[in-house]
N, C-alpha and C. Protein backbone atom coordinates (compact mmCIF):
# COMPACT_ATOMS: atom_id res chain seq x y z
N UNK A 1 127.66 80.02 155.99
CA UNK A 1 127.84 81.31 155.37
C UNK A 1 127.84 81.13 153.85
N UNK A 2 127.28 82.08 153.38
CA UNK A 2 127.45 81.73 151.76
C UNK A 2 128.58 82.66 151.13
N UNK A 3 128.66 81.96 150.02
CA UNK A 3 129.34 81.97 149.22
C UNK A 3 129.50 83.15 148.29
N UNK A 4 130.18 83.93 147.62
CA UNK A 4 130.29 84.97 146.51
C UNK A 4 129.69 83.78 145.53
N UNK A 5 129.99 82.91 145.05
CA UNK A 5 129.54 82.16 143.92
C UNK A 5 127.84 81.73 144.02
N UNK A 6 128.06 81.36 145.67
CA UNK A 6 126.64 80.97 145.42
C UNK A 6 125.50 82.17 145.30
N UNK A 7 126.04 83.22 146.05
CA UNK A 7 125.28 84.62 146.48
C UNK A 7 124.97 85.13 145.09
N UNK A 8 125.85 85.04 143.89
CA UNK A 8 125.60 85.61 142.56
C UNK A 8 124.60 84.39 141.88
N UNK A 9 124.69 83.25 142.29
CA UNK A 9 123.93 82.13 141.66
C UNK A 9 122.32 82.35 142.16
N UNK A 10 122.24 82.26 142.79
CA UNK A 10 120.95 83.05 143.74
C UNK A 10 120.14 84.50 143.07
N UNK A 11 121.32 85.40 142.96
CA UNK A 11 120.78 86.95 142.24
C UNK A 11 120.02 86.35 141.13
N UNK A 12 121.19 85.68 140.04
CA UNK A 12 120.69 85.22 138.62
C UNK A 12 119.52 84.54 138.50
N UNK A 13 119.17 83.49 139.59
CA UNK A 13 117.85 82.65 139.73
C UNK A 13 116.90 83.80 139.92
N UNK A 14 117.10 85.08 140.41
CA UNK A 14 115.65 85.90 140.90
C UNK A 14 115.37 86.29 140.38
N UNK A 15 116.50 87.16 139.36
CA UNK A 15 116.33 87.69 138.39
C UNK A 15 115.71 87.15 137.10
N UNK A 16 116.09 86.57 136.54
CA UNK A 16 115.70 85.01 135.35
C UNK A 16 114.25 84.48 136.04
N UNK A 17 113.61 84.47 137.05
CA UNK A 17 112.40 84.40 137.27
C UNK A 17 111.40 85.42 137.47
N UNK A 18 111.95 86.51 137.75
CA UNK A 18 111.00 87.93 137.74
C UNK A 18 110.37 88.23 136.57
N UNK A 19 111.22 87.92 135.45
CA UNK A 19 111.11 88.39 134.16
C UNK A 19 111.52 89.88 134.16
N UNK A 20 110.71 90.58 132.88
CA UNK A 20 110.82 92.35 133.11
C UNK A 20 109.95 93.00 133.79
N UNK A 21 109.25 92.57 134.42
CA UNK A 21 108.19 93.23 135.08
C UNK A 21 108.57 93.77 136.50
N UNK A 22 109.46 93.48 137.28
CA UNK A 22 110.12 94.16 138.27
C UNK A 22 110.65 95.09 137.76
N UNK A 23 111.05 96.17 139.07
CA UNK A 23 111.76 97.52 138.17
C UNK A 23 113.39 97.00 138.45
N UNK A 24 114.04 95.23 139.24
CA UNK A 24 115.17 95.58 139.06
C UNK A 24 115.71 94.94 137.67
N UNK A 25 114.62 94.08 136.78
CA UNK A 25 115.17 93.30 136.01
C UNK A 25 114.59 94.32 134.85
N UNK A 26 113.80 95.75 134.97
CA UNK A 26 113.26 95.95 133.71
C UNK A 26 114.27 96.78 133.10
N UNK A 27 115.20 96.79 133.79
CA UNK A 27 116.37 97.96 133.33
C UNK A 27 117.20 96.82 132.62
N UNK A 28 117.36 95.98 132.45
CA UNK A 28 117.68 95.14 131.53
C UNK A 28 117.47 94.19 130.41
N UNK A 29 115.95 94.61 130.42
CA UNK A 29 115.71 94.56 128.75
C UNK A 29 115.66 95.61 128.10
N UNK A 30 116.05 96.90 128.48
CA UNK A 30 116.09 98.08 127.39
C UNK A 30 115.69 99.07 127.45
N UNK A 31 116.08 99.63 126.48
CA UNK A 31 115.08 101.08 126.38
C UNK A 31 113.50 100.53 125.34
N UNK A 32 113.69 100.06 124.69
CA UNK A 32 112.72 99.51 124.25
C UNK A 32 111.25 98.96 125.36
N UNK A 33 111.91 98.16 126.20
CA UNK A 33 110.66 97.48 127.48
C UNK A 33 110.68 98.97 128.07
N UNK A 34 111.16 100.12 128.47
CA UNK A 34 110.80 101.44 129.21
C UNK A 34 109.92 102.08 128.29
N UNK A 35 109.84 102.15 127.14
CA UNK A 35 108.75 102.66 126.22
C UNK A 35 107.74 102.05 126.44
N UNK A 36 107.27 100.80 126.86
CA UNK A 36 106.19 99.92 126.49
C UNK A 36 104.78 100.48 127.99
N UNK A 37 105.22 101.19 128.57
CA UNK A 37 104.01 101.88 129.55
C UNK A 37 103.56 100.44 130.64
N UNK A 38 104.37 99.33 131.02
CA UNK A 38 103.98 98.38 132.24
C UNK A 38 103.76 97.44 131.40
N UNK A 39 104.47 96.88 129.95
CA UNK A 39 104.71 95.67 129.26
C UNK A 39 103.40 95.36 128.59
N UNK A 40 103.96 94.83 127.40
CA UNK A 40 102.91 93.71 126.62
C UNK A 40 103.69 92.65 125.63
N UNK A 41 102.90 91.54 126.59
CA UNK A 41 103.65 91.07 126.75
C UNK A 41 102.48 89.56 126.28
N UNK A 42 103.18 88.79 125.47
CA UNK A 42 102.23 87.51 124.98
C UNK A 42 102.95 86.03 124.93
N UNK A 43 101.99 85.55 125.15
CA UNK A 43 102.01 83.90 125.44
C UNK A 43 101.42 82.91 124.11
N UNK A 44 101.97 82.00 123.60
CA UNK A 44 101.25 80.91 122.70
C UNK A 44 100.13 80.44 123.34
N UNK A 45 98.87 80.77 122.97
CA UNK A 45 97.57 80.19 123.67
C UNK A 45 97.64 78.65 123.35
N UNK A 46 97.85 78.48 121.57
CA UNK A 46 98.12 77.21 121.25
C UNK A 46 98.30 77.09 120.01
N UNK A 47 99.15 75.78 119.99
CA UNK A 47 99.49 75.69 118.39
C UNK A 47 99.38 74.27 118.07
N UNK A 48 98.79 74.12 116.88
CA UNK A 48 98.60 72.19 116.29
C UNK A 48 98.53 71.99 115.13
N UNK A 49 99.39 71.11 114.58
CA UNK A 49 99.36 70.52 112.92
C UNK A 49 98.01 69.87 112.81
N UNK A 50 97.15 70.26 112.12
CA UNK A 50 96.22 69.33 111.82
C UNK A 50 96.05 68.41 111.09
N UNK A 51 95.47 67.10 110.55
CA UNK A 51 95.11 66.51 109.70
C UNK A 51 96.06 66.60 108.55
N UNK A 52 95.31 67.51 108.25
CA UNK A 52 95.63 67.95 106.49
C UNK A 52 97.47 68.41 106.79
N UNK A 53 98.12 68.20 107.66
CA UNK A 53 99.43 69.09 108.19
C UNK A 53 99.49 70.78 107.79
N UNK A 54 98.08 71.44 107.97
CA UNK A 54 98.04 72.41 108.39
C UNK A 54 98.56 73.22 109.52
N UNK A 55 99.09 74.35 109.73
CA UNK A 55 99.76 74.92 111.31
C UNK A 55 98.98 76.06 111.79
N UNK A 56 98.56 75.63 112.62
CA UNK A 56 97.08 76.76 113.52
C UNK A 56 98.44 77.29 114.70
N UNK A 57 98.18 78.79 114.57
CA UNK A 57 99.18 79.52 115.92
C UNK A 57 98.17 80.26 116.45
N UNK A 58 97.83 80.60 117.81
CA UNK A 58 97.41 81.28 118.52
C UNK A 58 97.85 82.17 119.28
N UNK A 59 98.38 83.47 119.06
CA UNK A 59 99.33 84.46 119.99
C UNK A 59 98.27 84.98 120.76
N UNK A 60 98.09 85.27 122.41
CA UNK A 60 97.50 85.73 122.82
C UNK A 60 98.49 86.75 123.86
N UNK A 61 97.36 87.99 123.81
CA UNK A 61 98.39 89.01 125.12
C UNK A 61 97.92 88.85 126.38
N UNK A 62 99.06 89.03 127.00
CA UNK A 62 99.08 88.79 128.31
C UNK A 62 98.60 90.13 128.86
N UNK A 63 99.19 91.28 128.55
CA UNK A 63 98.60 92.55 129.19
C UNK A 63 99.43 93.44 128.40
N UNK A 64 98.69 94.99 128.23
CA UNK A 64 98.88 95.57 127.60
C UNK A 64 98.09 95.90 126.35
N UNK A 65 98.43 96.05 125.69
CA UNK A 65 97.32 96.20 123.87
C UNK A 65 97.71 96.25 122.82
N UNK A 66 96.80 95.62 122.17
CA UNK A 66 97.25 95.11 120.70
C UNK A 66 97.09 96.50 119.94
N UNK A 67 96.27 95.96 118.66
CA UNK A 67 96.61 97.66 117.54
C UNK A 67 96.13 96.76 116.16
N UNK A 68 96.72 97.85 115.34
CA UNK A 68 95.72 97.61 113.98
C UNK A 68 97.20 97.07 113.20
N UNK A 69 96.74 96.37 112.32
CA UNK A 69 97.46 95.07 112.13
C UNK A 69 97.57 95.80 110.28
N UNK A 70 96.76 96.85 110.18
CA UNK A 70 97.06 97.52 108.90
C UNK A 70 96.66 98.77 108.74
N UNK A 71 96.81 99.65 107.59
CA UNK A 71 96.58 100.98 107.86
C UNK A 71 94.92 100.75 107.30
N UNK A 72 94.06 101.84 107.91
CA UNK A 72 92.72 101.38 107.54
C UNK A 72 92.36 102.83 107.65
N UNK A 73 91.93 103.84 106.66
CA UNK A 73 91.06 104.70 106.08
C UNK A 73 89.51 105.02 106.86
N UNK A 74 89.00 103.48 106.97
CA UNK A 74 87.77 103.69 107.83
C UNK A 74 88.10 103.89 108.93
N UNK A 75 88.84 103.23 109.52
CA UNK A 75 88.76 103.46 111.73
C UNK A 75 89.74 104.89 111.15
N UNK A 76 90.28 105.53 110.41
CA UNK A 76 91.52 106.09 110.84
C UNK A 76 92.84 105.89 111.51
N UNK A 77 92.95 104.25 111.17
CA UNK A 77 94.33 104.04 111.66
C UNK A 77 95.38 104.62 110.97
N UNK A 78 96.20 105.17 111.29
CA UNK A 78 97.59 104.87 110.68
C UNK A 78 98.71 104.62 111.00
N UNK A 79 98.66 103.85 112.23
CA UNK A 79 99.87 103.21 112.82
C UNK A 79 99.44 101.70 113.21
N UNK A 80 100.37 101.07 112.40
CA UNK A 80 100.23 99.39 112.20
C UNK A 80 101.12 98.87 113.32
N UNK A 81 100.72 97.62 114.06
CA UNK A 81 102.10 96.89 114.55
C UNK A 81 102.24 95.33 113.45
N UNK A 82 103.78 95.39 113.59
CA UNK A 82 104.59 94.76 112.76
C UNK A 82 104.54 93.40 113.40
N UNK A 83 103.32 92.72 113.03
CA UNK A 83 103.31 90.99 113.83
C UNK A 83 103.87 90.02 112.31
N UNK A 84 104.74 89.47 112.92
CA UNK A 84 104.80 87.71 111.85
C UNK A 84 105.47 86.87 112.60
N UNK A 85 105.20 85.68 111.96
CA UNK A 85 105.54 84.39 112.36
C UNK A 85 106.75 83.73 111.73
N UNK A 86 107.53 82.89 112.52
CA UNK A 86 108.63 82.43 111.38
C UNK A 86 108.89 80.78 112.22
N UNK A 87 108.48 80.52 110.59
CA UNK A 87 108.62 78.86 111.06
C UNK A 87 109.88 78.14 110.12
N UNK A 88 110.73 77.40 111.36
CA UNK A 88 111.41 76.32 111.09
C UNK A 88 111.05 75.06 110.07
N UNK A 89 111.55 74.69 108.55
CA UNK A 89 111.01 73.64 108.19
C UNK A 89 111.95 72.33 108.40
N UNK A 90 111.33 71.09 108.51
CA UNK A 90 111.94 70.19 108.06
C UNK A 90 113.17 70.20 107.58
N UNK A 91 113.38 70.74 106.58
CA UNK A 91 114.45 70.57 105.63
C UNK A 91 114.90 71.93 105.74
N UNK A 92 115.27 72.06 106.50
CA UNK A 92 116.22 73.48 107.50
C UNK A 92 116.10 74.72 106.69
N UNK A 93 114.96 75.01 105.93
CA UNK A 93 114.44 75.92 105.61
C UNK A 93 114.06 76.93 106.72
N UNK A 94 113.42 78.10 106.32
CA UNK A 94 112.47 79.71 107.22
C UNK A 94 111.70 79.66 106.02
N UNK A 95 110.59 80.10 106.71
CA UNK A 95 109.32 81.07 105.93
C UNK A 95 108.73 81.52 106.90
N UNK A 96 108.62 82.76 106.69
CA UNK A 96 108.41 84.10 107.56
C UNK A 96 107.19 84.48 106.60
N UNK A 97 106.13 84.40 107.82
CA UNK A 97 104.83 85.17 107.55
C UNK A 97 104.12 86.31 108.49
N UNK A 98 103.52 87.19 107.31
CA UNK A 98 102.91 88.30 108.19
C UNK A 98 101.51 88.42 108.23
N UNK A 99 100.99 89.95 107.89
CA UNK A 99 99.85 89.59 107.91
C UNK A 99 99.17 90.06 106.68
N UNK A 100 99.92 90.40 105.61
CA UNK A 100 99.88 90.76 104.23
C UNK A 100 99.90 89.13 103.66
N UNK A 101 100.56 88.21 104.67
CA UNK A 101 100.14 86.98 103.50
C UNK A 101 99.30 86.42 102.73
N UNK A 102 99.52 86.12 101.67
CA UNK A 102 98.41 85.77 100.10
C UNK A 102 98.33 84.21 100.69
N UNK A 103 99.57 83.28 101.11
CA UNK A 103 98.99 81.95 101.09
C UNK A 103 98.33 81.64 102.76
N UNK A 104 98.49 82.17 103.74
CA UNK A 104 98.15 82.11 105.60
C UNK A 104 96.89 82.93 105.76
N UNK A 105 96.31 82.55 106.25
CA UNK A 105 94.88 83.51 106.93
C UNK A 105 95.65 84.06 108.25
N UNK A 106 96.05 85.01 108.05
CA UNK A 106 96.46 85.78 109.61
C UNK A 106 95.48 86.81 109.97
N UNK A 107 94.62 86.74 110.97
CA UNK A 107 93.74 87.54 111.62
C UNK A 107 93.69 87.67 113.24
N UNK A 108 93.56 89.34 113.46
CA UNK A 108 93.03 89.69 114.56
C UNK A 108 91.29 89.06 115.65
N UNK A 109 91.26 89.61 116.57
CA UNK A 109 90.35 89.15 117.03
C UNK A 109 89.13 90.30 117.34
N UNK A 110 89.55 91.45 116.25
CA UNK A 110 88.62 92.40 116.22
C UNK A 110 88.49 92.91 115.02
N UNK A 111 87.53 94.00 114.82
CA UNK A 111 87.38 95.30 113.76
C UNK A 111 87.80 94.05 112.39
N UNK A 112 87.20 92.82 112.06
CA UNK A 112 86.72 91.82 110.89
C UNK A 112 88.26 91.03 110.33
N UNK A 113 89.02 91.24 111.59
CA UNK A 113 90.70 91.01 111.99
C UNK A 113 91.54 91.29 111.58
N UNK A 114 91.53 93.03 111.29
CA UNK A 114 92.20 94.02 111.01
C UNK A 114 92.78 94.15 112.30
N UNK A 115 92.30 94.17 113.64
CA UNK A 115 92.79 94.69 115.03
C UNK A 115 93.23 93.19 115.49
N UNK A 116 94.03 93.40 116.26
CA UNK A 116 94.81 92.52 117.48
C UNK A 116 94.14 93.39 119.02
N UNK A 117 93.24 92.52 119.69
CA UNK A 117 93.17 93.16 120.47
C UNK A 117 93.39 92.37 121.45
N UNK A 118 93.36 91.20 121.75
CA UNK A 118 93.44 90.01 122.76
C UNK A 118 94.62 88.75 121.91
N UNK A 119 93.80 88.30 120.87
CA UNK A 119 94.62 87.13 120.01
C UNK A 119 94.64 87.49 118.93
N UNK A 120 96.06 86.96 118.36
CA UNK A 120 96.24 87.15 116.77
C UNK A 120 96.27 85.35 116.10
N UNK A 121 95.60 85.41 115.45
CA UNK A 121 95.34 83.99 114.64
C UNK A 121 96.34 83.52 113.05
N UNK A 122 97.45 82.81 113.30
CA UNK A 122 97.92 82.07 112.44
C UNK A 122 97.29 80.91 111.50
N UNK A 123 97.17 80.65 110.24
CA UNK A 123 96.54 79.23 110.15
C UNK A 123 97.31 78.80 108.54
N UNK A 124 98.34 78.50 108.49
CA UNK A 124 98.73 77.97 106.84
C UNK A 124 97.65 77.28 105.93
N UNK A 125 98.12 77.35 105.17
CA UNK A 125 97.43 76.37 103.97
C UNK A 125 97.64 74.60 104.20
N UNK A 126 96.74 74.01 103.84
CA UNK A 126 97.04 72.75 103.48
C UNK A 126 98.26 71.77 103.45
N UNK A 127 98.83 71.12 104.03
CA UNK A 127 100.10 70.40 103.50
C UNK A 127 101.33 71.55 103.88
N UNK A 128 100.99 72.24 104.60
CA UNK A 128 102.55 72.93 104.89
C UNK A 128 103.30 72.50 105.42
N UNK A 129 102.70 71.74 106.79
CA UNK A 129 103.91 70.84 107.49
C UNK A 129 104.39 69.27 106.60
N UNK A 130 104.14 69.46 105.53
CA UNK A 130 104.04 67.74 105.03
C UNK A 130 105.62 67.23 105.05
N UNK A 131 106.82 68.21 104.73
CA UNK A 131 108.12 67.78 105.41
C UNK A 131 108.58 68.34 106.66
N UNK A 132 107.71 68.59 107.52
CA UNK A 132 108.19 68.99 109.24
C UNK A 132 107.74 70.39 108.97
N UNK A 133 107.72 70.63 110.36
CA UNK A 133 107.36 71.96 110.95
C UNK A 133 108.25 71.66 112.40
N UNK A 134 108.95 72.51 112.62
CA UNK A 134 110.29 71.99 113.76
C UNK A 134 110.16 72.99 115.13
N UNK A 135 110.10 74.34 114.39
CA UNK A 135 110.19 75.53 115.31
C UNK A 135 109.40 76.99 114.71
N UNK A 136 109.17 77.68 115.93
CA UNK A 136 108.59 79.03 115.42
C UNK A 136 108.90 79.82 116.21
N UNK A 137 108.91 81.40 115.72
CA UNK A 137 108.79 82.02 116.56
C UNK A 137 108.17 83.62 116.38
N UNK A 138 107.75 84.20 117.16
CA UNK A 138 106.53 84.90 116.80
C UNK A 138 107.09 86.06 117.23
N UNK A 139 107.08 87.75 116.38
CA UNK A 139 107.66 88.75 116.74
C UNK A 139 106.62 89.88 116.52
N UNK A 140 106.62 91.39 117.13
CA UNK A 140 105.44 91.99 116.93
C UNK A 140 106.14 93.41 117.93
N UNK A 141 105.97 94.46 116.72
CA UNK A 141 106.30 95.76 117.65
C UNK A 141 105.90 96.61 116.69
N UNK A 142 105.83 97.98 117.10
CA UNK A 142 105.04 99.55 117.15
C UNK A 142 106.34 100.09 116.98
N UNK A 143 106.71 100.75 116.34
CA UNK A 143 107.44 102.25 116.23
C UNK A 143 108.52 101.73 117.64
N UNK A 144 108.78 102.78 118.64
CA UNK A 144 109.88 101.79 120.30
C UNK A 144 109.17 101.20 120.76
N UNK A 145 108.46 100.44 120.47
CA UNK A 145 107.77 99.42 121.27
C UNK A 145 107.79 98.09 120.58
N UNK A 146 108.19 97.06 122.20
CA UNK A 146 108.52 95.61 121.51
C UNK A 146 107.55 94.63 122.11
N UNK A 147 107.36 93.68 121.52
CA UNK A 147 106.59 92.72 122.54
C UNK A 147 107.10 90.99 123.15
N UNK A 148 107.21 91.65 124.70
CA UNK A 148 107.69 89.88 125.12
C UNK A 148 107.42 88.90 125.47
N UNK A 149 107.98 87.78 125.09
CA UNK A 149 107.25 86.59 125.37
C UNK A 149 107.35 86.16 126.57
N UNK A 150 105.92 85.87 127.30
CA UNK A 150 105.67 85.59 128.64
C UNK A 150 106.36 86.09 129.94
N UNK A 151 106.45 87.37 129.72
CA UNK A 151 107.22 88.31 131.10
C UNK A 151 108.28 87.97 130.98
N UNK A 152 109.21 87.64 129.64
CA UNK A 152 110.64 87.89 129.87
C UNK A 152 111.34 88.56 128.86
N UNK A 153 112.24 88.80 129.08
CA UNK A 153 112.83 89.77 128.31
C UNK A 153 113.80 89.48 126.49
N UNK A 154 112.96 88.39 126.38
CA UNK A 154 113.20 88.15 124.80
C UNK A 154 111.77 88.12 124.09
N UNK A 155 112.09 89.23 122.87
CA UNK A 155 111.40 89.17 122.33
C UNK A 155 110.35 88.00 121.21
N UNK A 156 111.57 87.14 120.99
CA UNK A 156 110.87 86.29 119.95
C UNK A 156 111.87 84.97 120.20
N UNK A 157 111.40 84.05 120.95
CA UNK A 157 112.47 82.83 121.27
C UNK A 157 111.93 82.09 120.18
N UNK A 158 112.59 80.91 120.11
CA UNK A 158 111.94 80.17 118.79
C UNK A 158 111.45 79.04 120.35
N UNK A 159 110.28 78.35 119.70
CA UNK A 159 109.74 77.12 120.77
C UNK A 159 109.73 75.82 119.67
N UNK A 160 109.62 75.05 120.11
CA UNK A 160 109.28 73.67 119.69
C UNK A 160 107.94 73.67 119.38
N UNK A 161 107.61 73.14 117.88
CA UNK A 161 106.11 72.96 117.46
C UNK A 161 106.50 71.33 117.72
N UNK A 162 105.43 71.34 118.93
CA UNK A 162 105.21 69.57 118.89
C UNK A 162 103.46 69.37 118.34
N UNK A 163 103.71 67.92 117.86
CA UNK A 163 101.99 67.56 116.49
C UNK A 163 101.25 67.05 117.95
């Protein structure tokens, strides 16, 4: 016969593996995940220090849709989503980048990468990682709308950049 302890240990495992995409775990990431119309929701396609200790990020969506990454006159956008990156340094520093950055090439994978429509492309300058690059973590939302990482219900975990 089981247990009250084990019977709740069990719930927590189903739950913690469903992610938000069930309707019993989606009531617990928010009102925010109930705005989002059946989740969108993204995964690190990939990330690598190069050579030069450059940092290449690859956000790709899992499902759902991206958006215009700025206000643009020609398509008639005028609703942006709010994507940046925030990396852990070495020397227990943050630098938080968007997509207004002067020193990062941050681009979409549409409309000349003004749009996010599948992947959004990270790439620093030269020598950024040259005292560590440790951790990142990648955040991105619309007006009530949030976006989670890999069907669960946090928005922006930090991961391990391994070289």
């Amino acid at each position: 016969m089981l247990t009250k302890g084990y019977f709740a240990f069990i719930l927590t495992v189903l739950i913690t593996f469903t992610g938000c995409t069930s309707p019993l775990s989606s009531s617990l990431c928010g009102e925010g995940y109930d705005e989002m119309y059946g989740g969108y929701d993204y995964v690190y396609q990939s990330h690598s220090i190069d050579a030069d200790n450059s940092l290449n990020v690859t956000v790709r969506l899992l499902s759902g849709g991206g958006g215009w990454l700025e206000e643009s006159e020609q398509h008639e956008a005028n609703k942006e989503i709010a994507a940046g990156l925030t990396i852990k340094l070495g020397d227990g520093t943050q630098q938080s980048i968007g997509f207004e950055s002067t020193t990062w090439e941050v681009n979409g994978d549409d409309y000349d990468g003004s749009y996010w429509s599948v992947k959004l492309y990270f790439q620093s300058p030269s020598g950024f990682c040259d005292d560590g690059c440790e951790e990142m973590k990648f955040s991105a939302g619309q007006q009530d709308m949030v976006y989670y990482y890999d069907n669960t219900c946090d928005s922006s975990p930090w991961i391990e950049i391994t070289p």
